[in-house]
C-alpha atoms as a PDB file:
ATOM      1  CA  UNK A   1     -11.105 -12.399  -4.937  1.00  0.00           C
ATOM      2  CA  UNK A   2      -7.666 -14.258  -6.065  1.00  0.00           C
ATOM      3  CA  UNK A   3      -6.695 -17.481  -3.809  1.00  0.00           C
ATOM      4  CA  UNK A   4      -9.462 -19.727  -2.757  1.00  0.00           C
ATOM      5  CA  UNK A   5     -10.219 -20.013   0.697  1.00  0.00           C
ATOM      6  CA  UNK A   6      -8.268 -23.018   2.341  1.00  0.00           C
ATOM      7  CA  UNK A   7     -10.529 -24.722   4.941  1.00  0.00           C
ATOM      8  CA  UNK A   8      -8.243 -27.346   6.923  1.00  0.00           C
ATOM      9  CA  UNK A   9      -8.733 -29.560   9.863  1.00  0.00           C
ATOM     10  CA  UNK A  10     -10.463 -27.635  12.530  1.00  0.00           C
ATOM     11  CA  UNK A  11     -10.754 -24.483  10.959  1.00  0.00           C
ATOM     12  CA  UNK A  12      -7.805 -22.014  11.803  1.00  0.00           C
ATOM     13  CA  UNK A  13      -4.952 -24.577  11.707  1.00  0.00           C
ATOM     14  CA  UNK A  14      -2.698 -22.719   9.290  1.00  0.00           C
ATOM     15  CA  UNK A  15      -3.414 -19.190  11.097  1.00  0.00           C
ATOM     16  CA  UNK A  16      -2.722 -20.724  14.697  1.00  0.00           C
ATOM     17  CA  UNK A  17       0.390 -22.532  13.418  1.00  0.00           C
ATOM     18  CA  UNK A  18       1.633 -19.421  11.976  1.00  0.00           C
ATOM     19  CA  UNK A  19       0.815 -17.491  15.066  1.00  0.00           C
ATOM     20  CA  UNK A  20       3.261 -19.780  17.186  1.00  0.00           C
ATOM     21  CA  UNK A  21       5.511 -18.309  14.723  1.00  0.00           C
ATOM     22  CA  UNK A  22       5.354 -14.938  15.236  1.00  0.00           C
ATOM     23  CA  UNK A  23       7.763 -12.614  17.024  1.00  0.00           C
ATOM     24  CA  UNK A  24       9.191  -9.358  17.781  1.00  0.00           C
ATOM     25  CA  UNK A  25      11.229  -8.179  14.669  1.00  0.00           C
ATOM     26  CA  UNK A  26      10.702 -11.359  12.504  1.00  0.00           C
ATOM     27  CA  UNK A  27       9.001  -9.539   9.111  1.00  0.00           C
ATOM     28  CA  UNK A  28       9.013 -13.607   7.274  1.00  0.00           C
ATOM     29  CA  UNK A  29       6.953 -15.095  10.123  1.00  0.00           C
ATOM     30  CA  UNK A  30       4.914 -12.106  10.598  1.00  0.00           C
ATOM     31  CA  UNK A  31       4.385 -12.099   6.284  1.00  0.00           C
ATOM     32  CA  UNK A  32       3.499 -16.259   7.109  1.00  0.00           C
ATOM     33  CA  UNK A  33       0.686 -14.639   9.394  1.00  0.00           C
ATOM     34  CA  UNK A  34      -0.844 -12.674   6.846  1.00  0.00           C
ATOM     35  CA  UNK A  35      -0.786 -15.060   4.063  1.00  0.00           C
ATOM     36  CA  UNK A  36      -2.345 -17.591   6.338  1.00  0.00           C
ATOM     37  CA  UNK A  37      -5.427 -15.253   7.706  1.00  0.00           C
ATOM     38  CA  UNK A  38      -5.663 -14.684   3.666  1.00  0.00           C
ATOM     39  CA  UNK A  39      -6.358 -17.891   2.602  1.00  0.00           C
ATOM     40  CA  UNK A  40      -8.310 -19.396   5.839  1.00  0.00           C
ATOM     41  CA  UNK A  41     -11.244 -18.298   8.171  1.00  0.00           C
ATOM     42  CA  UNK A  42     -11.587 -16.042  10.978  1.00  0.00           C
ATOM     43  CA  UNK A  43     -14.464 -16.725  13.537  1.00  0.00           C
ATOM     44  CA  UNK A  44     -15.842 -12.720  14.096  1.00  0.00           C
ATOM     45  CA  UNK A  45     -17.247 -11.966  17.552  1.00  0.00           C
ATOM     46  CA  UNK A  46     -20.199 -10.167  17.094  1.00  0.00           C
ATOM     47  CA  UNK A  47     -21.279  -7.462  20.031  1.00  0.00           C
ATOM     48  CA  UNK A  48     -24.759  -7.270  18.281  1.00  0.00           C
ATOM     49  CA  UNK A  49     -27.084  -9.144  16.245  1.00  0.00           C
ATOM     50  CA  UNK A  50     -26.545 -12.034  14.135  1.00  0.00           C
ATOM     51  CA  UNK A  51     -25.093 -13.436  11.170  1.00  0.00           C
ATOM     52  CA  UNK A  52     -26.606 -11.908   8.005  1.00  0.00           C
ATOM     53  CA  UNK A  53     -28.466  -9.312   9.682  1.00  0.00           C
ATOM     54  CA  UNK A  54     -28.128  -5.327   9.398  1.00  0.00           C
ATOM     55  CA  UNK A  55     -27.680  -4.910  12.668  1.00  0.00           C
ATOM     56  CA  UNK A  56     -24.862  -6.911  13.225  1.00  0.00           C
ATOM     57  CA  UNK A  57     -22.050  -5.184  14.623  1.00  0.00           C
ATOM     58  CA  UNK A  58     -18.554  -6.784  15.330  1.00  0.00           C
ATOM     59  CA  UNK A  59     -16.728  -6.764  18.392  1.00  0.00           C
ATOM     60  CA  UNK A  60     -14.270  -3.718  18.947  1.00  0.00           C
ATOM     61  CA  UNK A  61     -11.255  -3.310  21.121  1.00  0.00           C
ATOM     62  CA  UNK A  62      -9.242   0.450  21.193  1.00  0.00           C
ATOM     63  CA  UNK A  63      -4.911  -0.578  21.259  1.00  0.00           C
ATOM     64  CA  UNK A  64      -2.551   2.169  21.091  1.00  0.00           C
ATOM     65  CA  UNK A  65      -4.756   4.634  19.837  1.00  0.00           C
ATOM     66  CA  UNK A  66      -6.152   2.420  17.360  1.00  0.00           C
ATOM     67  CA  UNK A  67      -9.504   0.250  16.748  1.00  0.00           C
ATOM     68  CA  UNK A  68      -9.428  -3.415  16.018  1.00  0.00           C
ATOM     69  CA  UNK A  69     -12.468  -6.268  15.659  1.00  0.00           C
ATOM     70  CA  UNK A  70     -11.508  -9.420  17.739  1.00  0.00           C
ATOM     71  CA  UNK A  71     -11.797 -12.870  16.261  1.00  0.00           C
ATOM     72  CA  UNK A  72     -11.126 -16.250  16.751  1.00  0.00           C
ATOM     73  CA  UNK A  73      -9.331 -19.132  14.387  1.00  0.00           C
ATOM     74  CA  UNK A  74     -10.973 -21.945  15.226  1.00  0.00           C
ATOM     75  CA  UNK A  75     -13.998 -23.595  16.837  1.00  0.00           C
ATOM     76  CA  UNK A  76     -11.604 -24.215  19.304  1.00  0.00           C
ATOM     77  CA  UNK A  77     -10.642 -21.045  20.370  1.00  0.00           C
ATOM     78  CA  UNK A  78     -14.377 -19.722  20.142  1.00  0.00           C
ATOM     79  CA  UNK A  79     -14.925 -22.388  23.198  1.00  0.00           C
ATOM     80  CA  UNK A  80     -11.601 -21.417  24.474  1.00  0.00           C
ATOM     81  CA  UNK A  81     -12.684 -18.166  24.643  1.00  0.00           C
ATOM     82  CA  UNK A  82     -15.845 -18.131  26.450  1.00  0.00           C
ATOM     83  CA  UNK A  83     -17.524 -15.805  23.712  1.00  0.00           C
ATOM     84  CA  UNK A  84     -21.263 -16.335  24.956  1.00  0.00           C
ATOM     85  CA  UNK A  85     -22.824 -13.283  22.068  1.00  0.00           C
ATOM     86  CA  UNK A  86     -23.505 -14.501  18.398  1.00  0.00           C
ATOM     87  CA  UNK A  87     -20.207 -15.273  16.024  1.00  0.00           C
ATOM     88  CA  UNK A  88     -19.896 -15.222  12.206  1.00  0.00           C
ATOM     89  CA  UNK A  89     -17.471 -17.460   9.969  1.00  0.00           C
ATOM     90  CA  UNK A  90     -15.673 -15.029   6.925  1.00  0.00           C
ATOM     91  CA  UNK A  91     -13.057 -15.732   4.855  1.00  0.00           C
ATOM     92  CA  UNK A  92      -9.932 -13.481   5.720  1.00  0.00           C
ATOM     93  CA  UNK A  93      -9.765 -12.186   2.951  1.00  0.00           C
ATOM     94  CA  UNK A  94     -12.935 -10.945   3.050  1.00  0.00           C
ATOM     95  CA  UNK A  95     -13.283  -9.130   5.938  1.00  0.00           C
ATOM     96  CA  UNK A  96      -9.778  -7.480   5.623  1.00  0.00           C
ATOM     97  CA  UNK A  97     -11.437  -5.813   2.861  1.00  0.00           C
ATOM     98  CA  UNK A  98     -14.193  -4.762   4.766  1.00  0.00           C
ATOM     99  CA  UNK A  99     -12.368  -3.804   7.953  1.00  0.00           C
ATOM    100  CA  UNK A 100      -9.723  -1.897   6.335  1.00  0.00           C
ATOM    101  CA  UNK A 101     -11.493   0.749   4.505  1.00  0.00           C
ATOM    102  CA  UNK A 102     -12.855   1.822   7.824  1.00  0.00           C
ATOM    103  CA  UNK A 103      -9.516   1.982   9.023  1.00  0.00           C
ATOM    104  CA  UNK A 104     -10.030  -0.706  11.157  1.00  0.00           C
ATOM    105  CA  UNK A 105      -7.754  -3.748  12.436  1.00  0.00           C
ATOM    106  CA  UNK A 106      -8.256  -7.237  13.306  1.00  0.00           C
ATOM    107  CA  UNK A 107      -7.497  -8.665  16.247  1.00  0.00           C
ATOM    108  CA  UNK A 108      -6.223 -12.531  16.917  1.00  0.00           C
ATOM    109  CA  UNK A 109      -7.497 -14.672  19.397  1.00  0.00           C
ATOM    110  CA  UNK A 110      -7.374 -11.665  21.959  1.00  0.00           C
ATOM    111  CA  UNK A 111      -8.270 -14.538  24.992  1.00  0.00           C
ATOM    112  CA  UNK A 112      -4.974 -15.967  24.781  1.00  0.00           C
ATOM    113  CA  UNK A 113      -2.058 -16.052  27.057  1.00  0.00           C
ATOM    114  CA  UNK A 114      -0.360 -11.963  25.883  1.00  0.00           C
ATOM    115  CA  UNK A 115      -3.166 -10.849  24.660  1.00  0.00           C
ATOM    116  CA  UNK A 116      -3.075 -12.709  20.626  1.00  0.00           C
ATOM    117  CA  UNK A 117      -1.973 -10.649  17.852  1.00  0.00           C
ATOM    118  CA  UNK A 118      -3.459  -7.697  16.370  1.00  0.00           C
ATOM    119  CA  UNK A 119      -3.045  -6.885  12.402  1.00  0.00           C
ATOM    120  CA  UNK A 120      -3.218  -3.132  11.818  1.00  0.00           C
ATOM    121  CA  UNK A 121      -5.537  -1.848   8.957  1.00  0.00           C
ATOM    122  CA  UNK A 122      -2.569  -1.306   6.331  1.00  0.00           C
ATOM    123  CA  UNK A 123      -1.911  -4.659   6.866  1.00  0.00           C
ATOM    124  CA  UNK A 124      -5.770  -5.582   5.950  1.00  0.00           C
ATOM    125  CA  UNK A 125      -5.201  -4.083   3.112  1.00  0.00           C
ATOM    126  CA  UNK A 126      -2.572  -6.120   1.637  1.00  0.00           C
ATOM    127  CA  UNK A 127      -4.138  -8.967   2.700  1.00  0.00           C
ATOM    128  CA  UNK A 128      -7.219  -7.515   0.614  1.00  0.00           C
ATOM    129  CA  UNK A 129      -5.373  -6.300  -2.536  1.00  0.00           C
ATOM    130  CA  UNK A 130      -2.671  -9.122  -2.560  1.00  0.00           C
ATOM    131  CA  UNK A 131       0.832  -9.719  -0.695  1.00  0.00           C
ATOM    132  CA  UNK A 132       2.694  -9.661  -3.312  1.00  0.00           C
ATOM    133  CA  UNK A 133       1.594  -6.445  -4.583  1.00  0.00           C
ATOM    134  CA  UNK A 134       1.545  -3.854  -1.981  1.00  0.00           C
ATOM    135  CA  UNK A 135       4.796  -3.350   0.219  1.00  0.00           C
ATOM    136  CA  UNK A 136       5.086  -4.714   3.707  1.00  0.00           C
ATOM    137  CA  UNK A 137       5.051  -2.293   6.266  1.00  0.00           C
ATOM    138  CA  UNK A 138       6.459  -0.093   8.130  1.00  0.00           C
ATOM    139  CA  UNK A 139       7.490   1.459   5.383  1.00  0.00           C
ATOM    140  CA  UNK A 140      10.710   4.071   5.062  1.00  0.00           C
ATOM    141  CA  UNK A 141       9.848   6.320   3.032  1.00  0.00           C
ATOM    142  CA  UNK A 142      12.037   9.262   1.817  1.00  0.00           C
ATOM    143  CA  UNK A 143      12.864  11.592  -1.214  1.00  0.00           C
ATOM    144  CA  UNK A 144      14.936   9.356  -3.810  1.00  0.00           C
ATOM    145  CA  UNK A 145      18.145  11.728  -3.771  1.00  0.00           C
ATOM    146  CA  UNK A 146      18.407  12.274   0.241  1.00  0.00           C
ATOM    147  CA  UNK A 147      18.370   8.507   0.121  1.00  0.00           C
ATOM    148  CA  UNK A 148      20.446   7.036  -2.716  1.00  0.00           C
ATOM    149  CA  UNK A 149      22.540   9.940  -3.752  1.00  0.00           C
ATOM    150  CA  UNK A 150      24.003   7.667  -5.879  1.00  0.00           C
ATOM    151  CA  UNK A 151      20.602   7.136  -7.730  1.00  0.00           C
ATOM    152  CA  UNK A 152      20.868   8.357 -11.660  1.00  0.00           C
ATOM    153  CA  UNK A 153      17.527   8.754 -12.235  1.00  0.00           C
ATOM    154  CA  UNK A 154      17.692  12.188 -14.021  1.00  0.00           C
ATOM    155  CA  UNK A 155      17.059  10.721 -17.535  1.00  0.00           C
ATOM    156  CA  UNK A 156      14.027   8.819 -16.546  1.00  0.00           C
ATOM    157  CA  UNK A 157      12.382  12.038 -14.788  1.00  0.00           C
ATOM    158  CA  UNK A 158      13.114  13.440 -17.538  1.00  0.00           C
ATOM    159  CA  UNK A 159      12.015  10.645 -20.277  1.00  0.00           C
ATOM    160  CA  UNK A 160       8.950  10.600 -18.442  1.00  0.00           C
ATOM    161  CA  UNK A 161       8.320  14.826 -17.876  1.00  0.00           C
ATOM    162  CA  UNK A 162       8.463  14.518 -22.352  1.00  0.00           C
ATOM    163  CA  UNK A 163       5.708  12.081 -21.623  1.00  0.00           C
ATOM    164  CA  UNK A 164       3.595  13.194 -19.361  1.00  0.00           C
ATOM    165  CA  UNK A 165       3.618  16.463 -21.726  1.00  0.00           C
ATOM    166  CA  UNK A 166       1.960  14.556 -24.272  1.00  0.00           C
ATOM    167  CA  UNK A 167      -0.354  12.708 -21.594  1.00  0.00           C
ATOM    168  CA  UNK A 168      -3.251  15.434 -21.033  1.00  0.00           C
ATOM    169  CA  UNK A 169      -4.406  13.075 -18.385  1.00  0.00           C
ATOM    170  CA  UNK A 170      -1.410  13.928 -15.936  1.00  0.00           C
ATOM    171  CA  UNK A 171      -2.258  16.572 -13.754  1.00  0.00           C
ATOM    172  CA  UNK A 172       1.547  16.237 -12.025  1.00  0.00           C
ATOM    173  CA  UNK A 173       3.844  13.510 -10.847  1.00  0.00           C
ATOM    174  CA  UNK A 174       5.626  12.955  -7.969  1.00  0.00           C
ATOM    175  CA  UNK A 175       8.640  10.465  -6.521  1.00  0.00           C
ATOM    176  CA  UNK A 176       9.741   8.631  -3.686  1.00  0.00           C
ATOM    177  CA  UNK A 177      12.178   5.855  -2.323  1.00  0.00           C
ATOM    178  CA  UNK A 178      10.679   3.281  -0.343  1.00  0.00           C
ATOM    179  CA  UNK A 179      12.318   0.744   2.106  1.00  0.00           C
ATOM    180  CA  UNK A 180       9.785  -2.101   2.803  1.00  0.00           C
ATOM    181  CA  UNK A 181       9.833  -3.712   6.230  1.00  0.00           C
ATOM    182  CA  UNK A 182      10.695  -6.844   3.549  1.00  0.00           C
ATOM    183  CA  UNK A 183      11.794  -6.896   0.327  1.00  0.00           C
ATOM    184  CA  UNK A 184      13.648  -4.723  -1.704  1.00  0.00           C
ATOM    185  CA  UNK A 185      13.986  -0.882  -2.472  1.00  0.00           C
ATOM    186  CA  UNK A 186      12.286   0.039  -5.140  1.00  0.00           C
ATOM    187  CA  UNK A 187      11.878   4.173  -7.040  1.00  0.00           C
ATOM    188  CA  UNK A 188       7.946   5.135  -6.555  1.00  0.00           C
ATOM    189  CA  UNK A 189       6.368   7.792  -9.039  1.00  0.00           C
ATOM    190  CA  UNK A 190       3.342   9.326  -7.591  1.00  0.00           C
ATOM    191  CA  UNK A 191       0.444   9.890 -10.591  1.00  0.00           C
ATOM    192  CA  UNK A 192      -1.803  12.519 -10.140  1.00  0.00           C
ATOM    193  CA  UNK A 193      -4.544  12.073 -12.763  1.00  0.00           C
ATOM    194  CA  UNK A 194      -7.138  14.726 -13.957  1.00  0.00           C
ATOM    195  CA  UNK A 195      -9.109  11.498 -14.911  1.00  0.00           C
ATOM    196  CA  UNK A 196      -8.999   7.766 -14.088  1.00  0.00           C
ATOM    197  CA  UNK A 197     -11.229   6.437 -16.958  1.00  0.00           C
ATOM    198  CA  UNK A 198     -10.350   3.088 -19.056  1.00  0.00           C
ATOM    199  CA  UNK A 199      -8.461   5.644 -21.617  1.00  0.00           C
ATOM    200  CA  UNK A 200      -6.911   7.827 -19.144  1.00  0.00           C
ATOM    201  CA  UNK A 201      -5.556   4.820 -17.390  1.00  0.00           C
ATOM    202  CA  UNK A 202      -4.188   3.353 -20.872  1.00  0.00           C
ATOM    203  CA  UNK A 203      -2.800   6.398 -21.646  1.00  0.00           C
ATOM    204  CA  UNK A 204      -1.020   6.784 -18.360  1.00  0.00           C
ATOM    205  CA  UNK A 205       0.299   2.848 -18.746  1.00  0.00           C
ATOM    206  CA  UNK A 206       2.101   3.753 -22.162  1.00  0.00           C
ATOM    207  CA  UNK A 207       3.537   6.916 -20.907  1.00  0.00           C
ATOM    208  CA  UNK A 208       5.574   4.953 -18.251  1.00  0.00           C
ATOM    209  CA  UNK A 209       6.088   1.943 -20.803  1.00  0.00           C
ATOM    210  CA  UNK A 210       7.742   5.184 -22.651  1.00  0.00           C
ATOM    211  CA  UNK A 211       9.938   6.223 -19.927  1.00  0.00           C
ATOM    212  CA  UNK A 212      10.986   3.151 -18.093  1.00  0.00           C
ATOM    213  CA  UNK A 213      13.749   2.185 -20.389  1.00  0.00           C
ATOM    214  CA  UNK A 214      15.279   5.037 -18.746  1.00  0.00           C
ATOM    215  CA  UNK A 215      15.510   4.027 -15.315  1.00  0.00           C
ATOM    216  CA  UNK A 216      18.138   3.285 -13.776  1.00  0.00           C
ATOM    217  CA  UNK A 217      19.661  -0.323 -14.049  1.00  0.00           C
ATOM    218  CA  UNK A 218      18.831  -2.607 -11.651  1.00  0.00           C
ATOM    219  CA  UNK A 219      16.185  -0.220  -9.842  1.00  0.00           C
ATOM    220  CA  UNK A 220      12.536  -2.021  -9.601  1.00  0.00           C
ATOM    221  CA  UNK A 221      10.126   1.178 -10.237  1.00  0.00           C
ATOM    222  CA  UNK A 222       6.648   1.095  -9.015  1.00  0.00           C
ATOM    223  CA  UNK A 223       3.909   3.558  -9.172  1.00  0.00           C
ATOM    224  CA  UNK A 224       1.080   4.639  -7.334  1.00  0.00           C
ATOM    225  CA  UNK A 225      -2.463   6.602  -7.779  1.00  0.00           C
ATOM    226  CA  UNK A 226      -2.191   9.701  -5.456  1.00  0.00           C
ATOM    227  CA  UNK A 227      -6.251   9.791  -5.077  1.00  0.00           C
ATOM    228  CA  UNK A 228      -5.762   6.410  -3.034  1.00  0.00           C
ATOM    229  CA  UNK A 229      -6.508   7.131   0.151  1.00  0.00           C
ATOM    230  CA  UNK A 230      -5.696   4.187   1.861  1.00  0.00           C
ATOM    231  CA  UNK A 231      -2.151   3.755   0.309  1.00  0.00           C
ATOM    232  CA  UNK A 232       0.622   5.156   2.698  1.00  0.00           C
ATOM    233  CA  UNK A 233       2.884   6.006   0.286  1.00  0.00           C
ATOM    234  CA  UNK A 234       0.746   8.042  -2.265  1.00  0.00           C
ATOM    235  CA  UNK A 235      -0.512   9.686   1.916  1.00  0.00           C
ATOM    236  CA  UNK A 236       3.177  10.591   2.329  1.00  0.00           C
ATOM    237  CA  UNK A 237       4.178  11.888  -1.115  1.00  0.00           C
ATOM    238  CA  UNK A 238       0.780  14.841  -0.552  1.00  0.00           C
ATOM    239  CA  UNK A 239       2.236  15.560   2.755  1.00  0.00           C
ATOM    240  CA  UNK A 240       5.970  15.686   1.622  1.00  0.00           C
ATOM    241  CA  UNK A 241       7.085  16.027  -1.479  1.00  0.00           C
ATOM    242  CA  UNK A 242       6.115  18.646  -4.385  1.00  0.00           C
ATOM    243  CA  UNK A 243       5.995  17.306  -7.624  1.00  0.00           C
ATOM    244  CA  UNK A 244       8.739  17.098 -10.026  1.00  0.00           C
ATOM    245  CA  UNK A 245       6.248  17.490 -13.153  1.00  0.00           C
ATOM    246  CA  UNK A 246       3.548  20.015 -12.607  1.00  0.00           C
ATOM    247  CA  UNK A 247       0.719  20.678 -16.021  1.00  0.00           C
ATOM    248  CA  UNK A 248      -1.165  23.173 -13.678  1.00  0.00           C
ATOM    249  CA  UNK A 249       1.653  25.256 -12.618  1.00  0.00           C
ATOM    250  CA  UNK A 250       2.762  28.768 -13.360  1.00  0.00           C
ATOM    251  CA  UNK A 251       5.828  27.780 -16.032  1.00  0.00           C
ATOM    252  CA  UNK A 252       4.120  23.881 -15.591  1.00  0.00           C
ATOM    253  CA  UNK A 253       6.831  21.288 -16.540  1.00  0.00           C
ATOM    254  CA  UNK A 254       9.899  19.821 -15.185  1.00  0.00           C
ATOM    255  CA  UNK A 255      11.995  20.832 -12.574  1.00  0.00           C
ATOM    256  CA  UNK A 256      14.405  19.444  -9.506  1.00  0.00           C
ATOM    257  CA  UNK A 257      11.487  19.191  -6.273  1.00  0.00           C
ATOM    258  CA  UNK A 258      11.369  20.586  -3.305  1.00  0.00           C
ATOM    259  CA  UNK A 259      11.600  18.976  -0.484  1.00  0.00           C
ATOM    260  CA  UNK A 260       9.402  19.470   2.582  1.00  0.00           C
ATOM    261  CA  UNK A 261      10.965  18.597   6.037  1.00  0.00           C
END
């Protein structure tokens, strides 16, 4: 699961310390947040059941649209709280990969004064798959030419379209630029994959080894499985963007995409 679990003084120290942190429009504090609920315990308020049990069910609470589990961080806020139902102790990390593959969020210390701090699901997930892996959100996400016309990429597309010709695992590949809420902007290429077996996979990793000395200088290039349907930006290449390498296409090959609006 990566990082061990760090259980301090009363339990939710680090996450409440980082909480008095957090505020409108401050992405480091909020990023402080999530590593903390990573590598501590949450205290899950359980509508139903008990610990262990099938039946358990968490708590749920419906904000903007969206559905959340409360918790607590500490004994202390379970009292504070008044919770008088069963509870259950997980690491963070843990239930953020439970919770968001449901599509659900987690919800801070909901009792306190404004109502605590709720973590959306695409947030859960980077908790899950690692912080410094996945891109913070939101995420601006746009087609790499409308938003660095100044971009050369054209030899890489095309350094990796000769690749992906020889990579019969490629179905068609697609590209994006993405502006994280923190961190830098980095070229995306979107892999859709007609298999995603041990081979396959290898295969795919030495076709953009291939290609990559190509890109353009300075440019941090990142890619992502379009089958992923939890990943935001592989959810927003399907929607907008056609792909710039196509195997199962009338011609198939390389051309300039077309942009949806």
């Amino acid at each position: 699961m990566g990082e061990d679990v760090v259980v301090e003084p009363g339990g939710g120290s680090a996450v409440e310390q980082a909480l008095r942190e957090v505020s409108p429009g401050r992405y480091d504090t909020y990023e402080a947040l999530l590593g903390a609920v990573a590598t501590s315990q949450v205290w899950m308020l359980l509508w139903h059941g008990e610990p262990g049990r099938p039946d358990a069910q968490y708590g749920n609470m419906e904000v903007g649209g969206f559905g959340y589990a409360p918790c607590v961080t500490s004994p202390e806020q379970l009292a504070a709280s008044g919770w008088s139902r069963a509870w259950q102790v997980s690491a963070g990390r843990d239930i953020a990969a439970a919770l968001y593959r449901e599509r659900w969020g987690l919800w801070l210390n909901p009792h306190q004064p404004g109502g605590g701090v709720g973590l959306p699901w695409a947030d859960l997930r980077r908790i899950a798959g690692g912080l410094d892996r996945l891109p913070a959100g939101p995420l601006v996400i746009d087609d790499p030419q409308l938003a660095n016309p100044q971009l050369a990429a054209d030899r890489f597309y095309a350094l990796l379209n000769q690749a992906a010709q020889g990579t019969p695992a490629v179905r068609s590949l697609r590209r994006a630029w993405v502006r994280p809420a923190w961190g830098d902007p980095y070229l995306v290429i979107g892999l859709d994959l007609f298999d995603s077996g041990p081979q396959a996979v290898e295969s795919v990793r030495l076709m953009m080894q291939h290609a990559l000395p190509g890109a353009p200088a300075g440019v941090a290039v990142s890619t992502v499985a379009m089958s992923d349907p939890y990943d935001p930006v592989a959810m927003w290449l399907q929607a907008r963007a056609l792909p710039f390498f196509d195997r199962t296409a009338s011609g198939g090959g390389y051309g300039y995409p077309y942009y949806q609006r």
